[in-house]
Protein backbone atom coordinates (compact mmCIF):
# COMPACT_ATOMS: atom_id res chain seq x y z
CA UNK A 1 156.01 110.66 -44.79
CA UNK A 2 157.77 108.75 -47.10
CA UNK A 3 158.88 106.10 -44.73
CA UNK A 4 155.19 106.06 -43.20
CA UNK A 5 154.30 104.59 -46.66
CA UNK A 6 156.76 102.55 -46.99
CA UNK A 7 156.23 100.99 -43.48
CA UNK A 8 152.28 100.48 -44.46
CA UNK A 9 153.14 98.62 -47.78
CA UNK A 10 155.31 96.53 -46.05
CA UNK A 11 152.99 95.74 -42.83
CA UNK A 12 150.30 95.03 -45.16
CA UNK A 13 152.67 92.49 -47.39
CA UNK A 14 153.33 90.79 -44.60
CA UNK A 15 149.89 90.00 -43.36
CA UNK A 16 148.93 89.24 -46.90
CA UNK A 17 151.38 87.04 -46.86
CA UNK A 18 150.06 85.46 -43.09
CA UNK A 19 146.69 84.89 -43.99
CA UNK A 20 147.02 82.63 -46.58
CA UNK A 21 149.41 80.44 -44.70
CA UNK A 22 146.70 80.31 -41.83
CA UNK A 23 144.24 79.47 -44.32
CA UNK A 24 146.18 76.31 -45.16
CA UNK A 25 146.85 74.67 -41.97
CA UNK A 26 143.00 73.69 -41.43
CA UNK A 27 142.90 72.07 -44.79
CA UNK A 28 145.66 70.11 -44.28
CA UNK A 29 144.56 69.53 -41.02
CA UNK A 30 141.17 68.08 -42.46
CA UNK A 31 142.89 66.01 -45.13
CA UNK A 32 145.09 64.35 -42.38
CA UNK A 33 141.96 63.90 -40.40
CA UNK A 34 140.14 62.27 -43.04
CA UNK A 35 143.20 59.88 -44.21
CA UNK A 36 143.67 58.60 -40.81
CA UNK A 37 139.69 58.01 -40.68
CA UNK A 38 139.61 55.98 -44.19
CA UNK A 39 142.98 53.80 -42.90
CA UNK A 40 141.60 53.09 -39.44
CA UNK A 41 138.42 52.00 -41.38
CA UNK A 42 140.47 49.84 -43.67
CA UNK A 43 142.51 48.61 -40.52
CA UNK A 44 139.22 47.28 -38.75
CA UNK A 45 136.20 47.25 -40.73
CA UNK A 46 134.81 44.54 -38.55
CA UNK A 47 134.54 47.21 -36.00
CA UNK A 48 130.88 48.88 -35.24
CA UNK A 49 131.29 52.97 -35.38
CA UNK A 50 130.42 54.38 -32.16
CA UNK A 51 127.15 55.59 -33.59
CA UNK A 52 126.05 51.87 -34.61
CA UNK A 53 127.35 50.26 -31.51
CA UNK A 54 125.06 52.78 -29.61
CA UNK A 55 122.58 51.69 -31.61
CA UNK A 56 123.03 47.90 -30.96
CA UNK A 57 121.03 47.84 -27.71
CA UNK A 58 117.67 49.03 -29.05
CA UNK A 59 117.81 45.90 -31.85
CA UNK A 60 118.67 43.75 -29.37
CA UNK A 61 116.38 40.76 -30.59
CA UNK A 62 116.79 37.97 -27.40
CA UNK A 63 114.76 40.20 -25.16
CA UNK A 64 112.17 40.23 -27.67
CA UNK A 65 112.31 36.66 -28.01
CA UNK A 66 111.67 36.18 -24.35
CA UNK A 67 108.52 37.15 -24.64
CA UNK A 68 107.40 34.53 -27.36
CA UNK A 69 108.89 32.21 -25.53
CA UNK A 70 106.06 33.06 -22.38
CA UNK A 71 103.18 33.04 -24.59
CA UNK A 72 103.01 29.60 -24.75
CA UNK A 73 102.96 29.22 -21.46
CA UNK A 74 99.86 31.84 -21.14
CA UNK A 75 98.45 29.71 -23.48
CA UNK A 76 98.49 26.70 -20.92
CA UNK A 77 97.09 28.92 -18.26
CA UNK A 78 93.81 29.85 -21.07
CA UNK A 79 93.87 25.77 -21.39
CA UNK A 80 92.29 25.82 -17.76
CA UNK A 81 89.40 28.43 -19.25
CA UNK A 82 88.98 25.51 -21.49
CA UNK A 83 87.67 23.62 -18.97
CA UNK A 84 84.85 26.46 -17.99
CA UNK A 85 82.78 24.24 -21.10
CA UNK A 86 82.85 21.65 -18.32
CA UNK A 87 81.87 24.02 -15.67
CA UNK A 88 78.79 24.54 -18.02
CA UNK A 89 77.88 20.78 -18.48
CA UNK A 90 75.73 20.57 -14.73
CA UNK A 91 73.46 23.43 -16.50
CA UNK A 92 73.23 20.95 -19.16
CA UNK A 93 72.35 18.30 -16.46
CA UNK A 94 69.27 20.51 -14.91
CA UNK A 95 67.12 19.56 -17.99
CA UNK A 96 67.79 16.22 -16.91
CA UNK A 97 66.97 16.94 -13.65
CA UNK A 98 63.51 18.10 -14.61
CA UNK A 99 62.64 15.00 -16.17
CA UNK A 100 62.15 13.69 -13.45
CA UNK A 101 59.83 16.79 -12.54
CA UNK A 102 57.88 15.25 -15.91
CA UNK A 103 57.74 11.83 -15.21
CA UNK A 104 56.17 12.72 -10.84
CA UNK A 105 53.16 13.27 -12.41
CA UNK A 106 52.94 9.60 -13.48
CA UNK A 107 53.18 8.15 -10.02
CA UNK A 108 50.28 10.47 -9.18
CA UNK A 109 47.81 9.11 -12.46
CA UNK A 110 49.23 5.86 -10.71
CA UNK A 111 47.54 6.66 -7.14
CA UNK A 112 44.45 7.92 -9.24
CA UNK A 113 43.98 4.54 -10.44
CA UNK A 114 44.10 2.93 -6.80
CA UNK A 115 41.86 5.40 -5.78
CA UNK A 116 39.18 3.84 -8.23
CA UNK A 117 39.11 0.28 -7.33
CA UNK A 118 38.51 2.01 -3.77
CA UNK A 119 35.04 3.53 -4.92
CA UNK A 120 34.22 0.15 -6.77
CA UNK A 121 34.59 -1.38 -3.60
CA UNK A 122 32.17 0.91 -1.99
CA UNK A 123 29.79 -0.21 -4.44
CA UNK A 124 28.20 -3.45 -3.57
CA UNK A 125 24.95 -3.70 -2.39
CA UNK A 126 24.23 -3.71 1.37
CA UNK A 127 22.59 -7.19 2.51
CA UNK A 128 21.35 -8.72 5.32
CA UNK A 129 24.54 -10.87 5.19
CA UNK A 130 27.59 -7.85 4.79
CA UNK A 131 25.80 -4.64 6.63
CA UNK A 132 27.51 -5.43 10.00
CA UNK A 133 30.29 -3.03 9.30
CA UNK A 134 27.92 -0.72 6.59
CA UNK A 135 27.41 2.70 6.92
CA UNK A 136 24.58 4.43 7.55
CA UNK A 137 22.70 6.25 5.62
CA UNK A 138 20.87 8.03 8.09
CA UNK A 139 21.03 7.90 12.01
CA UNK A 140 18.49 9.19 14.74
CA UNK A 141 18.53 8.57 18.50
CA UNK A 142 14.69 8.49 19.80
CA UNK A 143 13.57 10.05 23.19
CA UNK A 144 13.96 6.45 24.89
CA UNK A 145 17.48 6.19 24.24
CA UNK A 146 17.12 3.93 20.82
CA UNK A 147 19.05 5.06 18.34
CA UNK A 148 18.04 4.29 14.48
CA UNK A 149 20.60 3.72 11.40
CA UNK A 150 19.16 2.76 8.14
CA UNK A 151 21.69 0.79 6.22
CA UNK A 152 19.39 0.08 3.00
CA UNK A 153 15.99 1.95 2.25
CA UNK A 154 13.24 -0.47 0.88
CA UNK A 155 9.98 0.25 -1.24
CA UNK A 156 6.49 0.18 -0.88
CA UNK A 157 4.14 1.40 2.04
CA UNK A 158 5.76 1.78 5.88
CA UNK A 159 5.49 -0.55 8.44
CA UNK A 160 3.10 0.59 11.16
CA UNK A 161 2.96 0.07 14.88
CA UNK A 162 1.42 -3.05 15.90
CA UNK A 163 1.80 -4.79 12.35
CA UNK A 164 2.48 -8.72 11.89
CA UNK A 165 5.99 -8.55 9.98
CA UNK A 166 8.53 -11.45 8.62
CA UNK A 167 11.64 -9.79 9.52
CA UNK A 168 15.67 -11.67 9.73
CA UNK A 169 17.51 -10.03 12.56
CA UNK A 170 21.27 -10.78 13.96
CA UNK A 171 21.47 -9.96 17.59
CA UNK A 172 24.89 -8.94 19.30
CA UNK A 173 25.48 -8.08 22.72
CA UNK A 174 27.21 -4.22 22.66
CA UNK A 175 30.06 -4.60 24.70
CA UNK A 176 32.36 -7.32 23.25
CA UNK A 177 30.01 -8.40 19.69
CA UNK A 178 28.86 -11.61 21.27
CA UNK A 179 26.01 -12.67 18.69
CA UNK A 180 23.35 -14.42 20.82
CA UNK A 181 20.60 -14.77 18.23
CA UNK A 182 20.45 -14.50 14.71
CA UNK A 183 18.50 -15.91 11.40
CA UNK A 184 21.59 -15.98 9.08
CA UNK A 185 21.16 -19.48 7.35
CA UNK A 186 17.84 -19.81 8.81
CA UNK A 187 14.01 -19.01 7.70
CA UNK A 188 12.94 -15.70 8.06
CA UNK A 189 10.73 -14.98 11.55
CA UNK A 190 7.12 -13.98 11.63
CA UNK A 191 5.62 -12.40 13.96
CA UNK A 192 3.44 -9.12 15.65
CA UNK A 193 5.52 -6.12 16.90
CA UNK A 194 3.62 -5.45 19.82
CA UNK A 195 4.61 -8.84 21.53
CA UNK A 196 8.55 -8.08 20.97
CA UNK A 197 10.82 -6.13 23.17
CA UNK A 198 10.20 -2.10 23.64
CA UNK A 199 13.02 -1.39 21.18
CA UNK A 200 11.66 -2.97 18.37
CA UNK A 201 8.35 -1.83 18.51
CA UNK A 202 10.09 1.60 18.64
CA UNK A 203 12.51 1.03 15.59
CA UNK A 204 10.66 -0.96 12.90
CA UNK A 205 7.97 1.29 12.48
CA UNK A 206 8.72 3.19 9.37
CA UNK A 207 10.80 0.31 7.58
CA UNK A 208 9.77 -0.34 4.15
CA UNK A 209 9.86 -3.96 2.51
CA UNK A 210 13.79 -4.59 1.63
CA UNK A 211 15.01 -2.13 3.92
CA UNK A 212 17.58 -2.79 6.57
CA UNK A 213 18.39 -0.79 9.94
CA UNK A 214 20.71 -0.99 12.57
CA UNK A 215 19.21 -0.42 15.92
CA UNK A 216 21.21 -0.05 19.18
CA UNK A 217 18.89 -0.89 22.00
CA UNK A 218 19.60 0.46 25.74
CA UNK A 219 18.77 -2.32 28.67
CA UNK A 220 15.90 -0.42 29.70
CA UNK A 221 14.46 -1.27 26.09
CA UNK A 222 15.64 -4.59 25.96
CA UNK A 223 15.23 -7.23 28.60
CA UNK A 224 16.07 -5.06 31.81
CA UNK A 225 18.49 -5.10 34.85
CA UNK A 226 17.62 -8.63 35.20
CA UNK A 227 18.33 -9.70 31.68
CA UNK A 228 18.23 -13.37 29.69
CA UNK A 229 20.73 -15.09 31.25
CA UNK A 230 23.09 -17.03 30.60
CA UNK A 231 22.87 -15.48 27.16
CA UNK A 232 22.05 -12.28 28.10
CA UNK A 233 23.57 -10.93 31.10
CA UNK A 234 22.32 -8.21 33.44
CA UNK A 235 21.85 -4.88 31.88
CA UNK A 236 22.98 -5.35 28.50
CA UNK A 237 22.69 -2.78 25.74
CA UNK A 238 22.17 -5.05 22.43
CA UNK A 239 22.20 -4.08 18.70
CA UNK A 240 20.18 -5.62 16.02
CA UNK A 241 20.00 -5.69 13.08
CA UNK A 242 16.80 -6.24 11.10
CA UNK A 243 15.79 -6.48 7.15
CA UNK A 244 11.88 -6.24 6.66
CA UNK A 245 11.12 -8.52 3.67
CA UNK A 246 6.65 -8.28 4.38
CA UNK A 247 4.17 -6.74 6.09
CA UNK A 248 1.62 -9.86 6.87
CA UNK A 249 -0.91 -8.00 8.43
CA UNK A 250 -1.27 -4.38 8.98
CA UNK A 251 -1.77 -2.68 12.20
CA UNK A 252 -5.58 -3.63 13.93
């Protein structure tokens, strides 16, 4: 038993005496790990640490620069949107294209104004010297054939069949307008209806003093198939015209 003791107390020496030298290896360790550290820092402090030089990449600032470096250029392309302002300018233009619009209406006050001297012209009198081309007032075609346009009404009583009248008259033949007897520059002619052609004692009737009528006369009513030659041939339609300026003497 004795020796069993003895053996223990010395086992347990010996590890006591183990541990602590196992202890002291990893400090000794550390401190040589940490002097070698500080003198390769001293050898080469220019050096990045691993850590920093992994960091590096991230602050790399010429990428970032890049991109300034393009914006300028992007501005140049928005220099063309610049130009949209010009784009705009024709919209500016359409006002000016409806002045134009404004100003049409003068050209039409312009043709408004011709148009007037056009109805003064109208308005001179009809006389026995202008009413070849007049027109008529009024027209009627009687059952012989005779037809009746009265270029200028007159005043006072109506001419009656049979009557003694002063009368001027323009004859014209009605194909071609050959005049073939006429009082233009000349008295006025007197004399009874009844001893004229059929026509005329058909037409007068009904003038008034002043008045003036057309009156398209068919051969039959004038002078016949035979006609007044050579100044009027064979069945000739005539037109006269006639202003009444008296009765002489009424109808017996």
């Amino acid at each position: 038993m004795n020796r069993i003791l003895s053996l223990m107390t010395t086992s347990s020496l010996l590890l006591a005496l183990s541990l602590p030298g196992c202890k002291s290896k990893p400090a000794e360790e550390t401190t040589a790990t940490t002097t070698a550290e500080a003198q390769q820092a001293q050898a080469t402090p220019g050096e990045p640490k691993p850590d920093a030089a992994k960091q590096e990449p991230p602050k790399q600032e010429a990428p970032k620069q890049e991109p300034p470096k393009q914006e300028p250029a992007k501005k140049d392309e928005a220099k063309p949107a610049e130009s949209k302002p010009a784009d705009t300018k024709p919209a500016d233009t359409k006002p000016a294209d409806t002045k134009p619009d404004e100003k049409k209406p003068e050209p039409a006050k312009a043709d408004l104004k011709k148009e007037e001297p056009k109805k003064e012209e109208a308005k001179p009198a009809v006389t026995f010297l202008n009413c070849d081309k007049a027109e008529a007032l009024s027209t009627k075609k009687l059952d012989s054939g005779v037809i009746v346009e009265d270029l200028k009404l007159g005043e006072g009583s109506e001419c009656k069949s049979g009557a003694t009248v002063t009368i001027n008259y323009h004859g014209t033949l009605k194909d071609g307008g050959t005049m073939f007897d006429t009082t233009r520059g000349k008295q006025p002619a007197t004399f009874p209806l009844n001893r004229l052609i059929k026509g005329w004692q058909q037409g007068v009737p009904g003038m008034k003093p002043g008045g003036i009528r057309r009156l398209t006369i068919p051969y039959a009513q004038a002078y016949g198939e035979s006609g007044r030659p050579p100044v009027i041939p064979a069945k000739a339609d005539l037109v006269f015209i006639i202003e009444l300026i008296g009765v002489v003497e009424p109808a017996k």
